[in-house]
PDB file of N, CA and C in Angstrom:
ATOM      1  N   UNK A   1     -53.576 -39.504  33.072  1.00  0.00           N
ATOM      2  CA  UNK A   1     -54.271 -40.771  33.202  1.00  0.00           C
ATOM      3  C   UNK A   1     -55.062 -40.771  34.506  1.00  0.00           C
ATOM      4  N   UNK A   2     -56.183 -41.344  34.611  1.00  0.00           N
ATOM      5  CA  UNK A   2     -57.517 -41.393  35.387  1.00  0.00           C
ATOM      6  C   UNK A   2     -56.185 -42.326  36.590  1.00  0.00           C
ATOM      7  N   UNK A   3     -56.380 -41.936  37.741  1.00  0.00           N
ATOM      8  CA  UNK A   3     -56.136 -42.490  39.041  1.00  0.00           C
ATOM      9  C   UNK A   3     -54.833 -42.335  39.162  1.00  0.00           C
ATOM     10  N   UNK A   4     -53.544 -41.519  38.281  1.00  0.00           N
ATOM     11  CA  UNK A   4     -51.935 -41.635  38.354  1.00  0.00           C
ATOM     12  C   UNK A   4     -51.720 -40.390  38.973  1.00  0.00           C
ATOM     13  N   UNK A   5     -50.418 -40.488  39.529  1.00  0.00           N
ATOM     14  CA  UNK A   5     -49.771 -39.643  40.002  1.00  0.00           C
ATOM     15  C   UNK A   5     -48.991 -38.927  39.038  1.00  0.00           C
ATOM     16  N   UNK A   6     -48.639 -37.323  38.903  1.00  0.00           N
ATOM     17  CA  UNK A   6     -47.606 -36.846  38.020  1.00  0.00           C
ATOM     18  C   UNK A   6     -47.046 -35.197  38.957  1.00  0.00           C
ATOM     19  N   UNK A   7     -45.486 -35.794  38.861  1.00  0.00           N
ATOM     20  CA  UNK A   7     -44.470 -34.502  39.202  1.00  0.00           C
ATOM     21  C   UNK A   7     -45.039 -33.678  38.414  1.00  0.00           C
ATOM     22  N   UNK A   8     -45.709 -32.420  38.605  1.00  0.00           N
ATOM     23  CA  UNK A   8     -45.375 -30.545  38.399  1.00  0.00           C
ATOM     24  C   UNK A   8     -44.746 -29.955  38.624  1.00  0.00           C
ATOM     25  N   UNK A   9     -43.318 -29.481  38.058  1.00  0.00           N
ATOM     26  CA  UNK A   9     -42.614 -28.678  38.288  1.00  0.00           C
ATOM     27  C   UNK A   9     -42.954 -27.210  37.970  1.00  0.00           C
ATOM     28  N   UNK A  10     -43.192 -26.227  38.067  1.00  0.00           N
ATOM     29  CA  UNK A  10     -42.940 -24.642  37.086  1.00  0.00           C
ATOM     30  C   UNK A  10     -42.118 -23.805  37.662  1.00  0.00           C
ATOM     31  N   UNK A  11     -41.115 -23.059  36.858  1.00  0.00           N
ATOM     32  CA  UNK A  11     -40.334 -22.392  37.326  1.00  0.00           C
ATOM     33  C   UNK A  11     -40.872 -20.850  37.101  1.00  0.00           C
ATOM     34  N   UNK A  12     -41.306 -19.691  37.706  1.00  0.00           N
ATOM     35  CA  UNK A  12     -41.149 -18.392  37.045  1.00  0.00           C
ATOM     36  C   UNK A  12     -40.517 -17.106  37.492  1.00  0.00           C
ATOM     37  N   UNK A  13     -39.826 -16.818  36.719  1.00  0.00           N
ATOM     38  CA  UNK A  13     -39.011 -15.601  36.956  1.00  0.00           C
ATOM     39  C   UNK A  13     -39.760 -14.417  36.553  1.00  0.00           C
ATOM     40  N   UNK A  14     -39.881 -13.231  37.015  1.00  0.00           N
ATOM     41  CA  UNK A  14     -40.502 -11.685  36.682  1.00  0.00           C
ATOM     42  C   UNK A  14     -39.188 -11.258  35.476  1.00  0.00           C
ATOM     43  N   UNK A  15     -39.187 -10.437  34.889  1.00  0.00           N
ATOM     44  CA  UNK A  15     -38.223 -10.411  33.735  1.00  0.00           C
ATOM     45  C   UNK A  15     -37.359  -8.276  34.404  1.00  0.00           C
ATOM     46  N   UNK A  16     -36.909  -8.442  34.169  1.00  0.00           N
ATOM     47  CA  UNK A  16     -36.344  -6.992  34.622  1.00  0.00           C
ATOM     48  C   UNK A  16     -36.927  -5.804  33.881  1.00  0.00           C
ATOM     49  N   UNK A  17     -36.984  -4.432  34.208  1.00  0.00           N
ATOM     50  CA  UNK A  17     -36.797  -3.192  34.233  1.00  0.00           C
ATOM     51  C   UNK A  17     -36.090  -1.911  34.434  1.00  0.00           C
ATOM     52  N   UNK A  18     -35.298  -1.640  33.164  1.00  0.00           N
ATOM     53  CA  UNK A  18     -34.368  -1.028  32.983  1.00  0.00           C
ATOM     54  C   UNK A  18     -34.906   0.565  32.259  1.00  0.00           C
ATOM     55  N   UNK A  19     -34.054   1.303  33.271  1.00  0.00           N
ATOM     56  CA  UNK A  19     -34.994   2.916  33.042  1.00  0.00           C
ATOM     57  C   UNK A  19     -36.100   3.289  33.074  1.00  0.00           C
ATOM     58  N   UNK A  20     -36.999   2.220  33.058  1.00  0.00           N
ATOM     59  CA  UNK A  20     -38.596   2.361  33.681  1.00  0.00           C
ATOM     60  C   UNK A  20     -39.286   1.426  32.140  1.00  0.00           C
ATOM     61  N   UNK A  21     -38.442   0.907  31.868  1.00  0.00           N
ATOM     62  CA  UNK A  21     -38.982  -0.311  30.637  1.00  0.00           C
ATOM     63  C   UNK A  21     -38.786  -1.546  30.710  1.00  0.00           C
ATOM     64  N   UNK A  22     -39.634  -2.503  30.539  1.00  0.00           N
ATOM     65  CA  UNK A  22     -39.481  -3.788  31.249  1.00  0.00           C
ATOM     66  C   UNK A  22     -38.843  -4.482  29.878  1.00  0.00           C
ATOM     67  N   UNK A  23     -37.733  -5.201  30.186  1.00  0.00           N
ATOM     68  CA  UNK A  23     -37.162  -6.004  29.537  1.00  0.00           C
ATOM     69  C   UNK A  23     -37.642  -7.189  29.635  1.00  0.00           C
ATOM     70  N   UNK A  24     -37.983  -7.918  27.756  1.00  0.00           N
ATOM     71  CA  UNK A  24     -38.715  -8.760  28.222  1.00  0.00           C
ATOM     72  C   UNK A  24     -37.508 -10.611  28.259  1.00  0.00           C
ATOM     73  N   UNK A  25     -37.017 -10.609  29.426  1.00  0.00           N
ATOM     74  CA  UNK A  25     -36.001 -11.273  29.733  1.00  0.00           C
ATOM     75  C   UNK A  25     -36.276 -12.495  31.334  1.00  0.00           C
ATOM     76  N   UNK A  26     -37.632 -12.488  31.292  1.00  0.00           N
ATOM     77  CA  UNK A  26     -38.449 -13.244  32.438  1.00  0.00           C
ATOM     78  C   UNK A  26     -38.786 -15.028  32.088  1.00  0.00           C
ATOM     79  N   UNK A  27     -38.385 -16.172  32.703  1.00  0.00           N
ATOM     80  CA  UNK A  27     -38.463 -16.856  32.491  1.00  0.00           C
ATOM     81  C   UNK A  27     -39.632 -17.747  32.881  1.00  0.00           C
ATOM     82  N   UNK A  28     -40.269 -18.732  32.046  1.00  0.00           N
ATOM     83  CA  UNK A  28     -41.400 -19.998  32.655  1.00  0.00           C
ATOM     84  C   UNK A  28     -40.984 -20.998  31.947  1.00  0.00           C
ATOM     85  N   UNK A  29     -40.689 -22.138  33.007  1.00  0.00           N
ATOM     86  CA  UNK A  29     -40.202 -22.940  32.688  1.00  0.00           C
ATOM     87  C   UNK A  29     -41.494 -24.558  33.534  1.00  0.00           C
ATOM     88  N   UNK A  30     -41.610 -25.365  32.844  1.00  0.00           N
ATOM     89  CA  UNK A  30     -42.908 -26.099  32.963  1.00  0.00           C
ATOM     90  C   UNK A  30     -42.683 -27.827  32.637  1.00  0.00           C
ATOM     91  N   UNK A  31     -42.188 -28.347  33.818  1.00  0.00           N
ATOM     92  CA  UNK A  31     -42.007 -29.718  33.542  1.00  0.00           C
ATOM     93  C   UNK A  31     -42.853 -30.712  34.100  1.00  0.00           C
ATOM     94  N   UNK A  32     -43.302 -31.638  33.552  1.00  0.00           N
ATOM     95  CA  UNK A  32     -43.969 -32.935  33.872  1.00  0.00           C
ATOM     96  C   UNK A  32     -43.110 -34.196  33.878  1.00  0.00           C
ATOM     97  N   UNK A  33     -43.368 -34.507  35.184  1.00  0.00           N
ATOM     98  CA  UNK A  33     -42.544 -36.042  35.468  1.00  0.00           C
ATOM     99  C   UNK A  33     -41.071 -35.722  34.613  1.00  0.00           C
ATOM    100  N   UNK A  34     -40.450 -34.852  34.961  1.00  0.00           N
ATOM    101  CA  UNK A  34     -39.495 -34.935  34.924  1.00  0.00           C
ATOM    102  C   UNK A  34     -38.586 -34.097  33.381  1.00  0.00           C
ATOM    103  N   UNK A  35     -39.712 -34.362  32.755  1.00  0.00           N
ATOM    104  CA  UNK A  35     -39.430 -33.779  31.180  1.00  0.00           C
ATOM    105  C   UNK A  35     -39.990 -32.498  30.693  1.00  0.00           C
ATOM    106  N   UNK A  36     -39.033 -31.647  30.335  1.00  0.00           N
ATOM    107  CA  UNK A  36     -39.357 -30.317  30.138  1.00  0.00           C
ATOM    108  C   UNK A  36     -39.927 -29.872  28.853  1.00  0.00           C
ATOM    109  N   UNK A  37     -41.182 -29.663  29.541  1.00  0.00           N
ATOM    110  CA  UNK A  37     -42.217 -29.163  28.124  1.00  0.00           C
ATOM    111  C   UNK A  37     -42.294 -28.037  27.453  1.00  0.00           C
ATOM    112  N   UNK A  38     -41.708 -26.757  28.208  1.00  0.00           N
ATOM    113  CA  UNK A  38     -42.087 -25.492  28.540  1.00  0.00           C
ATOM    114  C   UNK A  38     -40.873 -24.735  28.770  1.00  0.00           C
ATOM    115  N   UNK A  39     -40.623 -23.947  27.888  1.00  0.00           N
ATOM    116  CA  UNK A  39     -39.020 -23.374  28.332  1.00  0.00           C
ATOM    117  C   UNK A  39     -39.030 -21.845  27.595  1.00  0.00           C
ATOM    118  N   UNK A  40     -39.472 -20.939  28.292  1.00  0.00           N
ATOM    119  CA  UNK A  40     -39.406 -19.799  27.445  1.00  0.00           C
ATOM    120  C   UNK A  40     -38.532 -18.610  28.189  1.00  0.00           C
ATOM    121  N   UNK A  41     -37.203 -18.030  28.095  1.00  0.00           N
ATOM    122  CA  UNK A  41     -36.743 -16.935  28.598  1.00  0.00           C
ATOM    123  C   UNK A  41     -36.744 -15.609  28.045  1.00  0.00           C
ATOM    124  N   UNK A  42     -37.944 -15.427  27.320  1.00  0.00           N
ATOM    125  CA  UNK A  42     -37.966 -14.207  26.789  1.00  0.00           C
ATOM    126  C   UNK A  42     -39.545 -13.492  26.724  1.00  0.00           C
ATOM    127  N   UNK A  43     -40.015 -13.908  27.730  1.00  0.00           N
ATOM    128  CA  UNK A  43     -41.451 -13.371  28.864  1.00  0.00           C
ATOM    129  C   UNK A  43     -41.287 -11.878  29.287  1.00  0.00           C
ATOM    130  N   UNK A  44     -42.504 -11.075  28.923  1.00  0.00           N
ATOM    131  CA  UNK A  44     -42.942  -9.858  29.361  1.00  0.00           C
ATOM    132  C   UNK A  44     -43.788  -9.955  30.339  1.00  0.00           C
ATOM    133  N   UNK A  45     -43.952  -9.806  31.842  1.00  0.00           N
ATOM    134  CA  UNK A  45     -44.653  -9.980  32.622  1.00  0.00           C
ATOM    135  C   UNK A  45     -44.952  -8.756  33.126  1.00  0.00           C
ATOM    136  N   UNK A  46     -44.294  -7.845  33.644  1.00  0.00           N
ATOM    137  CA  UNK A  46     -44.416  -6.383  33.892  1.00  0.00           C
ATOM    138  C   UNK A  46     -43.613  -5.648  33.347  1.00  0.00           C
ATOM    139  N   UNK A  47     -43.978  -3.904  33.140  1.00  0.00           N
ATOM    140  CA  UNK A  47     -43.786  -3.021  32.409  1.00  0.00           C
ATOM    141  C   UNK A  47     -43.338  -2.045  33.494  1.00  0.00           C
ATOM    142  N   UNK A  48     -42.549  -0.890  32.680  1.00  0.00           N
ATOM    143  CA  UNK A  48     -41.892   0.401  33.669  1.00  0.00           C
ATOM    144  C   UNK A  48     -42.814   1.088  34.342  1.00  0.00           C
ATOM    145  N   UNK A  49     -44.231   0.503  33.733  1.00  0.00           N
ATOM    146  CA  UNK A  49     -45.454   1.030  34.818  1.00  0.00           C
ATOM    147  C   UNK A  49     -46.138   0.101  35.806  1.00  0.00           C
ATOM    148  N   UNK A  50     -45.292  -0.864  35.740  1.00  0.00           N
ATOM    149  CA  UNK A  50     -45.954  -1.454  37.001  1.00  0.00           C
ATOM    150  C   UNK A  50     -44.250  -2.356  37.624  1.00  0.00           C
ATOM    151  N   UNK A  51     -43.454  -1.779  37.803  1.00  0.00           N
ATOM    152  CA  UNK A  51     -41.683  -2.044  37.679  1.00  0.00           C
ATOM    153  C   UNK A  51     -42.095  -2.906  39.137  1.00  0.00           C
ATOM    154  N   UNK A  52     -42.819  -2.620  40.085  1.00  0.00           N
ATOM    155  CA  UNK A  52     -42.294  -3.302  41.432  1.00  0.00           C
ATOM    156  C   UNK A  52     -43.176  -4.523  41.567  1.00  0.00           C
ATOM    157  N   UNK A  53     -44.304  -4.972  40.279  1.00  0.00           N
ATOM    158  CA  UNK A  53     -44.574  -5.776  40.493  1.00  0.00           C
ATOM    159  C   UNK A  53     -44.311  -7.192  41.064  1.00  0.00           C
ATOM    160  N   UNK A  54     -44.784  -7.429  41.786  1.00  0.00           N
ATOM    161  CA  UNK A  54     -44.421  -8.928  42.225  1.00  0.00           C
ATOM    162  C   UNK A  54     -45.338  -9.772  42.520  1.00  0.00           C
ATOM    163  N   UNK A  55     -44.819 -11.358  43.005  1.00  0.00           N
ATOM    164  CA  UNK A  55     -45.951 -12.378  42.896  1.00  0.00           C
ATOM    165  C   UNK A  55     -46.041 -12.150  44.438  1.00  0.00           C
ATOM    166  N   UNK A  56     -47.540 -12.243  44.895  1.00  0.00           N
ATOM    167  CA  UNK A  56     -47.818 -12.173  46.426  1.00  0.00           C
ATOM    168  C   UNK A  56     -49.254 -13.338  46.427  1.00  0.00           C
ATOM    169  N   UNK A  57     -49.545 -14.557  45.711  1.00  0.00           N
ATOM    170  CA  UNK A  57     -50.065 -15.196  46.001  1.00  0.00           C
ATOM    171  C   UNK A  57     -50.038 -16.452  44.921  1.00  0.00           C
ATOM    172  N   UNK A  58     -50.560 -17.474  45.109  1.00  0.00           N
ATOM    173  CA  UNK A  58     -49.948 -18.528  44.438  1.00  0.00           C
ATOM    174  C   UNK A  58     -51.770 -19.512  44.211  1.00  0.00           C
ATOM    175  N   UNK A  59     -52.347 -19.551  43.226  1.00  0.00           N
ATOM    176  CA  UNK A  59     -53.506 -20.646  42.763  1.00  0.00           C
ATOM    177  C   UNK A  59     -53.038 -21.592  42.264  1.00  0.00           C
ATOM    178  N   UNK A  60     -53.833 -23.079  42.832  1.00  0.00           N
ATOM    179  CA  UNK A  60     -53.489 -23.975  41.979  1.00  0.00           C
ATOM    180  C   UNK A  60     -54.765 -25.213  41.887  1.00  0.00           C
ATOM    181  N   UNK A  61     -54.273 -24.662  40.346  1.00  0.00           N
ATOM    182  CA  UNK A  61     -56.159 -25.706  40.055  1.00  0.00           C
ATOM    183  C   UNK A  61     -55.975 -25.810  38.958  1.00  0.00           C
ATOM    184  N   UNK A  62     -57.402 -26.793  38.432  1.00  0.00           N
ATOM    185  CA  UNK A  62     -57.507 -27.303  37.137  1.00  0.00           C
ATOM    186  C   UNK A  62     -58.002 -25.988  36.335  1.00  0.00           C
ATOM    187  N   UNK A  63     -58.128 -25.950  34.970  1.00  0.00           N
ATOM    188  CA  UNK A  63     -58.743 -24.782  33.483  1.00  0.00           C
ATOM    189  C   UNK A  63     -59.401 -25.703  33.009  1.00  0.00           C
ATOM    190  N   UNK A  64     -60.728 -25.428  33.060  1.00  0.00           N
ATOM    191  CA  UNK A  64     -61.689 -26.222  32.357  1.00  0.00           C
ATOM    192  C   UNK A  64     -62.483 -25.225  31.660  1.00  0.00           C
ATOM    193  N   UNK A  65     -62.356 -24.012  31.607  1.00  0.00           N
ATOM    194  CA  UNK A  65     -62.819 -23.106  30.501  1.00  0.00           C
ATOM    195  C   UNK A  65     -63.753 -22.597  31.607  1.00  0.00           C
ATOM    196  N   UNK A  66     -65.234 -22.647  30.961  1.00  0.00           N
ATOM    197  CA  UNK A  66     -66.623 -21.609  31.522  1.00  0.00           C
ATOM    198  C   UNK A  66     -67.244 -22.702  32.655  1.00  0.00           C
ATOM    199  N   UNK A  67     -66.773 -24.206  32.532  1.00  0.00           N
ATOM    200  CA  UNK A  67     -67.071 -25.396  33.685  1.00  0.00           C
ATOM    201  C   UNK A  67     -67.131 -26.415  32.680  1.00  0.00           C
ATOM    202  N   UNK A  68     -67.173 -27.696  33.726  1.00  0.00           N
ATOM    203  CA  UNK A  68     -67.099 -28.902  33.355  1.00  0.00           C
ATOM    204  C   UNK A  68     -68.616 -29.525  33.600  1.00  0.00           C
ATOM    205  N   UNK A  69     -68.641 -30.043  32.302  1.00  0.00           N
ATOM    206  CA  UNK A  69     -70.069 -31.115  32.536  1.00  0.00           C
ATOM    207  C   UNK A  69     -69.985 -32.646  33.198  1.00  0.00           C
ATOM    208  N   UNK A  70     -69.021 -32.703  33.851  1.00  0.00           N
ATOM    209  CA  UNK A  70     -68.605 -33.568  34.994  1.00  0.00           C
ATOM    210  C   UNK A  70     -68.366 -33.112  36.294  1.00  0.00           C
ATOM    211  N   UNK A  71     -68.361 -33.879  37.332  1.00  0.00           N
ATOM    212  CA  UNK A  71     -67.502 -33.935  38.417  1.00  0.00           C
ATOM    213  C   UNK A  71     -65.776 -33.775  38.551  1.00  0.00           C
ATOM    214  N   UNK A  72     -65.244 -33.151  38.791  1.00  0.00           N
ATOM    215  CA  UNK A  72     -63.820 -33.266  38.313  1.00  0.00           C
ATOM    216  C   UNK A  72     -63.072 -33.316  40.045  1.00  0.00           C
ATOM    217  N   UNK A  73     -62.025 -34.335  40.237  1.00  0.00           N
ATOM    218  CA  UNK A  73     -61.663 -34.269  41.589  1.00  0.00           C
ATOM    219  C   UNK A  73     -59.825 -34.289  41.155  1.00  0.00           C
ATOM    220  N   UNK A  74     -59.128 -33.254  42.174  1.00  0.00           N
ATOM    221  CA  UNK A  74     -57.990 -32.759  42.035  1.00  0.00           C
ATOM    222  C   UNK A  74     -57.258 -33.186  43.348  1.00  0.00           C
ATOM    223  N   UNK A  75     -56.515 -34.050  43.247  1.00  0.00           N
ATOM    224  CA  UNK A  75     -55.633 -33.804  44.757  1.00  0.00           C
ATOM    225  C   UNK A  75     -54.138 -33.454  44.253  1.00  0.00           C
ATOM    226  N   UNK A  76     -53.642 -32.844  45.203  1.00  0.00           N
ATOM    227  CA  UNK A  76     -52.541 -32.173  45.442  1.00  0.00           C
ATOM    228  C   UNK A  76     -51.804 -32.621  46.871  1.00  0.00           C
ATOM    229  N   UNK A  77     -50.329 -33.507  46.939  1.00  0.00           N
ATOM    230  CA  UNK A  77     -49.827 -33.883  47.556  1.00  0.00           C
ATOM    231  C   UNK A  77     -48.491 -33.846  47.680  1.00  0.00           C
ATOM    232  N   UNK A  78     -47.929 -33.417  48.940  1.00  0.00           N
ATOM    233  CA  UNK A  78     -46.179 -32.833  48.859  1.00  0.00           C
ATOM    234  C   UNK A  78     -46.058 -31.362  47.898  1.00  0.00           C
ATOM    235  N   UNK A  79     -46.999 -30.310  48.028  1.00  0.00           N
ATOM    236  CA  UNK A  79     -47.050 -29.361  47.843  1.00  0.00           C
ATOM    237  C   UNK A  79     -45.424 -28.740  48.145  1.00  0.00           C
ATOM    238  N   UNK A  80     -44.586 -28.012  47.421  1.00  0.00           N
ATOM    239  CA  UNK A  80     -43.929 -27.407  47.809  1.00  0.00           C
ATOM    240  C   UNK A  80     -43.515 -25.787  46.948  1.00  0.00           C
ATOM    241  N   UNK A  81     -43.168 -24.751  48.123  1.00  0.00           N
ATOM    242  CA  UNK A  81     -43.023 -23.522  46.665  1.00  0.00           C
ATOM    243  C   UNK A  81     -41.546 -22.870  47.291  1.00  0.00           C
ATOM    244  N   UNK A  82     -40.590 -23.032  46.383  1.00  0.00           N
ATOM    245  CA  UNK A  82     -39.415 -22.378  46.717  1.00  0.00           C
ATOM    246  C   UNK A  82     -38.669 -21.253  45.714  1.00  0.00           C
ATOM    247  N   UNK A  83     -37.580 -20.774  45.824  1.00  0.00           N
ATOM    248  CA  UNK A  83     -37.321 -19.625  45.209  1.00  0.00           C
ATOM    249  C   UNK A  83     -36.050 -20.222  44.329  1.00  0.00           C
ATOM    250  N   UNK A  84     -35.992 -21.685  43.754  1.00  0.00           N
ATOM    251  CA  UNK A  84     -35.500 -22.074  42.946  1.00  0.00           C
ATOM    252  C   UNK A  84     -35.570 -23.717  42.862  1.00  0.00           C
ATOM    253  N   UNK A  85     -35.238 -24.133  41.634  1.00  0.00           N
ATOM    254  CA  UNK A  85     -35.465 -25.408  41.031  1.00  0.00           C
ATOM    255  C   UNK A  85     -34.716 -26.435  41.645  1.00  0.00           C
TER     256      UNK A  85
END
């Protein structure tokens, strides 16, 4: 809704690699205001060829495809990123 505030939660886990094959056992988990929309624990994110992958940076923005034929304004307030829920 035009002018409201809404909690973003996302949770994501990298999924493991066992013998150089990535098990696909990685979680994203995706809640709004409180209610969980998004719950999947069986995510392939990296493979036995890329095993040490990890997250080393964090975007956060709107998907409006190729652009918006508007103005679009985003604020972001009480930002926080921790290593659990």
């Amino acid at each position: 809704a035009r002018g409201a505030w809404h909690r973003v939660e996302v949770l994501i886990r990298m999924n493991s690699v066992q013998d150089g094959i990535g098990i696909p056992d990685g979680v994203v988990q995706y809640w709004l205001d409180g209610a969980l929309l998004l719950d999947l624990d069986d995510v392939l994110l990296r493979t036995g060829e890329n095993a040490r992958m990890a997250f080393d940076q964090l975007l956060i923005g709107p998907y409006i495809g190729s652009g918006s034929p508007v103005e679009q304004v985003y604020w972001v307030d009480e930002l926080e990123v921790a290593d659990r829920r």
